[in-house]
C-alpha atoms as a PDB file:
ATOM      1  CA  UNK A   1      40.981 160.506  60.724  1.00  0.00           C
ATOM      2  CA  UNK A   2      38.125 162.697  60.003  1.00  0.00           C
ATOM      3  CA  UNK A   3      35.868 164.609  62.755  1.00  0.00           C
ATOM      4  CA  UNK A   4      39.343 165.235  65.240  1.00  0.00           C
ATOM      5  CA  UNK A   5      41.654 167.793  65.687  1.00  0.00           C
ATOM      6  CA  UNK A   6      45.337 165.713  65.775  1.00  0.00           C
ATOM      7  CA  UNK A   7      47.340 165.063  62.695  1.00  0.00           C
ATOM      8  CA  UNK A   8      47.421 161.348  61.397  1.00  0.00           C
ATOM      9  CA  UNK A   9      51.133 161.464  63.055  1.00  0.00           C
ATOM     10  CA  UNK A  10      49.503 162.070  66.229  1.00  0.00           C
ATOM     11  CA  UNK A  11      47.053 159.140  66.162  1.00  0.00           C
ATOM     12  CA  UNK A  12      49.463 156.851  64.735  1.00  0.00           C
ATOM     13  CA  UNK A  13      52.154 157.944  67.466  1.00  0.00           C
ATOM     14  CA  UNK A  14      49.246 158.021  69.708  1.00  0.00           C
ATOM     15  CA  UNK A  15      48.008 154.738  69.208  1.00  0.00           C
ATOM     16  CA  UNK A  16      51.664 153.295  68.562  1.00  0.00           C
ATOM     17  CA  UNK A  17      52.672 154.428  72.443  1.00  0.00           C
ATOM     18  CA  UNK A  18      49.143 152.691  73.127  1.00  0.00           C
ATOM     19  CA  UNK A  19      50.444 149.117  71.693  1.00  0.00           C
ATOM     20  CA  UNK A  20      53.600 149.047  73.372  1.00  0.00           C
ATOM     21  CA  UNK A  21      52.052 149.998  77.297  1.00  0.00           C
ATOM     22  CA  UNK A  22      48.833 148.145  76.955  1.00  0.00           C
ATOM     23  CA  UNK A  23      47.573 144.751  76.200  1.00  0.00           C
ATOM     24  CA  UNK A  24      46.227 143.871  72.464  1.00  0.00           C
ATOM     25  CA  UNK A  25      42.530 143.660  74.123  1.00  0.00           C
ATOM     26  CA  UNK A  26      42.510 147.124  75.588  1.00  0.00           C
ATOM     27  CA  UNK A  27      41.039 150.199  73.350  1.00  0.00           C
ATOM     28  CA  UNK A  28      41.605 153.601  73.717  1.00  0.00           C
ATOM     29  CA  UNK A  29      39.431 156.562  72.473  1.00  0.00           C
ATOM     30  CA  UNK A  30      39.944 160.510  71.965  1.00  0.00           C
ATOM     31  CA  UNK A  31      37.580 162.670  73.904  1.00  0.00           C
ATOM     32  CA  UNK A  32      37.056 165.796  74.793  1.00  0.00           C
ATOM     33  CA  UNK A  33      37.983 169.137  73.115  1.00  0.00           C
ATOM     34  CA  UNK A  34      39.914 167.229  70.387  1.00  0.00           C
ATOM     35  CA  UNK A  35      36.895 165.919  69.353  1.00  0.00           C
ATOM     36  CA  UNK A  36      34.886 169.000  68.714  1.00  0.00           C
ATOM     37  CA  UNK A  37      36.240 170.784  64.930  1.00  0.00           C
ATOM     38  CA  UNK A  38      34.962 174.050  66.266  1.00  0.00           C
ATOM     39  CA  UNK A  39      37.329 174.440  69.163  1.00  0.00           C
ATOM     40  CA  UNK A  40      40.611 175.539  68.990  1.00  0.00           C
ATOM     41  CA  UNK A  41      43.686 174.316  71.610  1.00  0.00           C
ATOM     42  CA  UNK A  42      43.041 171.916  74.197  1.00  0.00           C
ATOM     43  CA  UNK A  43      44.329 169.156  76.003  1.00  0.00           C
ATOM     44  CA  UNK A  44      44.577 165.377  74.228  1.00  0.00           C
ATOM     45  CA  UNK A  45      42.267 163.596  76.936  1.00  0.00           C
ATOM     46  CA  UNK A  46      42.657 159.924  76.011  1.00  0.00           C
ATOM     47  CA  UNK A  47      39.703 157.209  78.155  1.00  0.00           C
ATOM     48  CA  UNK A  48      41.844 153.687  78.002  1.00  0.00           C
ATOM     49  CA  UNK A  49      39.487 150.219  78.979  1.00  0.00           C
ATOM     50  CA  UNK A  50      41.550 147.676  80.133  1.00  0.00           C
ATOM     51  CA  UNK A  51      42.175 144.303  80.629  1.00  0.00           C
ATOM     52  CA  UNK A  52      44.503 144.670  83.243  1.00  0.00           C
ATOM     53  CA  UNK A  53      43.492 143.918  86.733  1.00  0.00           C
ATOM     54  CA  UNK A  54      46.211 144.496  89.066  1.00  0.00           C
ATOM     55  CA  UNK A  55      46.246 148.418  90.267  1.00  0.00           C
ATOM     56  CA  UNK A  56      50.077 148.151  90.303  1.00  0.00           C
ATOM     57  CA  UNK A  57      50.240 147.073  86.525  1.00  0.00           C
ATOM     58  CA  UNK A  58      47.837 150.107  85.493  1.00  0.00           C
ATOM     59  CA  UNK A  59      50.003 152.615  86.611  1.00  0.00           C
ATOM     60  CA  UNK A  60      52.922 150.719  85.229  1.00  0.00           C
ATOM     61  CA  UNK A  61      51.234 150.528  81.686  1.00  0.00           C
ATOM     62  CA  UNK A  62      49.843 154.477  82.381  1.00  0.00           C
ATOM     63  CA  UNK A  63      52.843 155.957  83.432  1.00  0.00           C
ATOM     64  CA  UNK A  64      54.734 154.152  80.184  1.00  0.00           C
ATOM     65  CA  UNK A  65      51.633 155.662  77.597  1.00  0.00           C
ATOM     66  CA  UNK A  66      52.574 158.714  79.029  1.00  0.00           C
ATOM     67  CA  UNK A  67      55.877 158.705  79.125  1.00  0.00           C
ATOM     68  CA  UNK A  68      56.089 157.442  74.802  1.00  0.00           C
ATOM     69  CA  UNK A  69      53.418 159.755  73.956  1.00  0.00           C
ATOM     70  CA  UNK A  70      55.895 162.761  75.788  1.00  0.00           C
ATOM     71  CA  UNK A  71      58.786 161.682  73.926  1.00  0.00           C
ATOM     72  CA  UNK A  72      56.542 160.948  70.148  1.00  0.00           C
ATOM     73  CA  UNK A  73      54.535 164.054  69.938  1.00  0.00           C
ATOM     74  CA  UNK A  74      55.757 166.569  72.637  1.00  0.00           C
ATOM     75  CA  UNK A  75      55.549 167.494  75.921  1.00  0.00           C
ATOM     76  CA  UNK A  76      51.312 168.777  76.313  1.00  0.00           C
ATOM     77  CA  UNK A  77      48.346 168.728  78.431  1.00  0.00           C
ATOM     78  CA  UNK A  78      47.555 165.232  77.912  1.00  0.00           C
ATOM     79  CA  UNK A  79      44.956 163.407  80.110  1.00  0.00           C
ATOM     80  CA  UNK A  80      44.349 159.742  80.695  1.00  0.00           C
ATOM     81  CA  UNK A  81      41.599 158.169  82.191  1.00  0.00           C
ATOM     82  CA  UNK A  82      41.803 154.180  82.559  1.00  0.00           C
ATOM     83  CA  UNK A  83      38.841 152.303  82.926  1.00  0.00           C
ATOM     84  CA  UNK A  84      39.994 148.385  84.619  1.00  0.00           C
ATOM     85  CA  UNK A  85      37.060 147.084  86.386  1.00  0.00           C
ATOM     86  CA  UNK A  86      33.694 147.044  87.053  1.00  0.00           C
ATOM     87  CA  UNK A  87      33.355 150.213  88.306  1.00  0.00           C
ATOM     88  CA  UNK A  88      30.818 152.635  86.109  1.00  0.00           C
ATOM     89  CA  UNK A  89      31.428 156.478  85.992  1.00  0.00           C
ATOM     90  CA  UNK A  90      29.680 159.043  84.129  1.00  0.00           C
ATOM     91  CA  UNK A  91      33.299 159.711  82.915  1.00  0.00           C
ATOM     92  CA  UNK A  92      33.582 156.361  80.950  1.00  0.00           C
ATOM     93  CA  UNK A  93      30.073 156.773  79.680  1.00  0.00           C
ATOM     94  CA  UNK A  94      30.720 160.083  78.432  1.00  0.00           C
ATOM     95  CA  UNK A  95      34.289 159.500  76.916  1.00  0.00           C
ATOM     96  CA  UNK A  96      33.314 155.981  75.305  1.00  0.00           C
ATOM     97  CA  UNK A  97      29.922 157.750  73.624  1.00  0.00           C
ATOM     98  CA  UNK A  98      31.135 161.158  72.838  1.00  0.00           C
ATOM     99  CA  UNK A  99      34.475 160.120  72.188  1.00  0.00           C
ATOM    100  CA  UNK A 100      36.047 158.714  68.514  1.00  0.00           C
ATOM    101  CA  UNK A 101      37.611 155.123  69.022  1.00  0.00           C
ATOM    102  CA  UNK A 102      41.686 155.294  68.656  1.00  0.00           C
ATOM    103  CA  UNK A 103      42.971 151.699  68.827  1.00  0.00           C
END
């Protein structure tokens, strides 16, 4: 995938771990550093939207993306953000325009 700084491993690990914590209408995007070709380093910071309403199930589903992506690409810096109501932060604004759609 052009204009980020992971391999294609990466994403498809990435969005892989993604498929098996989430449900099939949630979306993640990269943001961040990883998103910018003239950085170097950085964390992965990853901005989920979710179907999921139940707080408990979120961190369930959170705590597993973590987990896979730990085990599939290495133990990192890697940041989550999970969007799963109506709430509006400059955060998801930020992520969902400046970031690159994943999954």
């Amino acid at each position: 995938m052009k204009g980020i700084r992971l391999t294609d491993d990466q994403i498809i690990k990435i969005r892989n771990a993604f498929k098996e914590s989430f449900s099939k209408e949630d979306h993640v995007w990269l943001f961040g550093s990883r998103t910018d070709l003239s950085k170097r380093g950085g964390d992965i910071d990853l901005y989920v939207e979710s179907s999921i309403k139940d707080p408990k199930q979120i961190i369930k589903s959170k705590s597993q993306f973590l987990t896979k992506l730990y085990m599939s690409i290495g133990e990192q810096k890697i940041d989550i953000v999970v969007k799963f109501d109506d709430t509006d932060l400059l955060i998801y604004k930020v992520a969902k325009k400046e970031g690159i759609q994943l999954l």
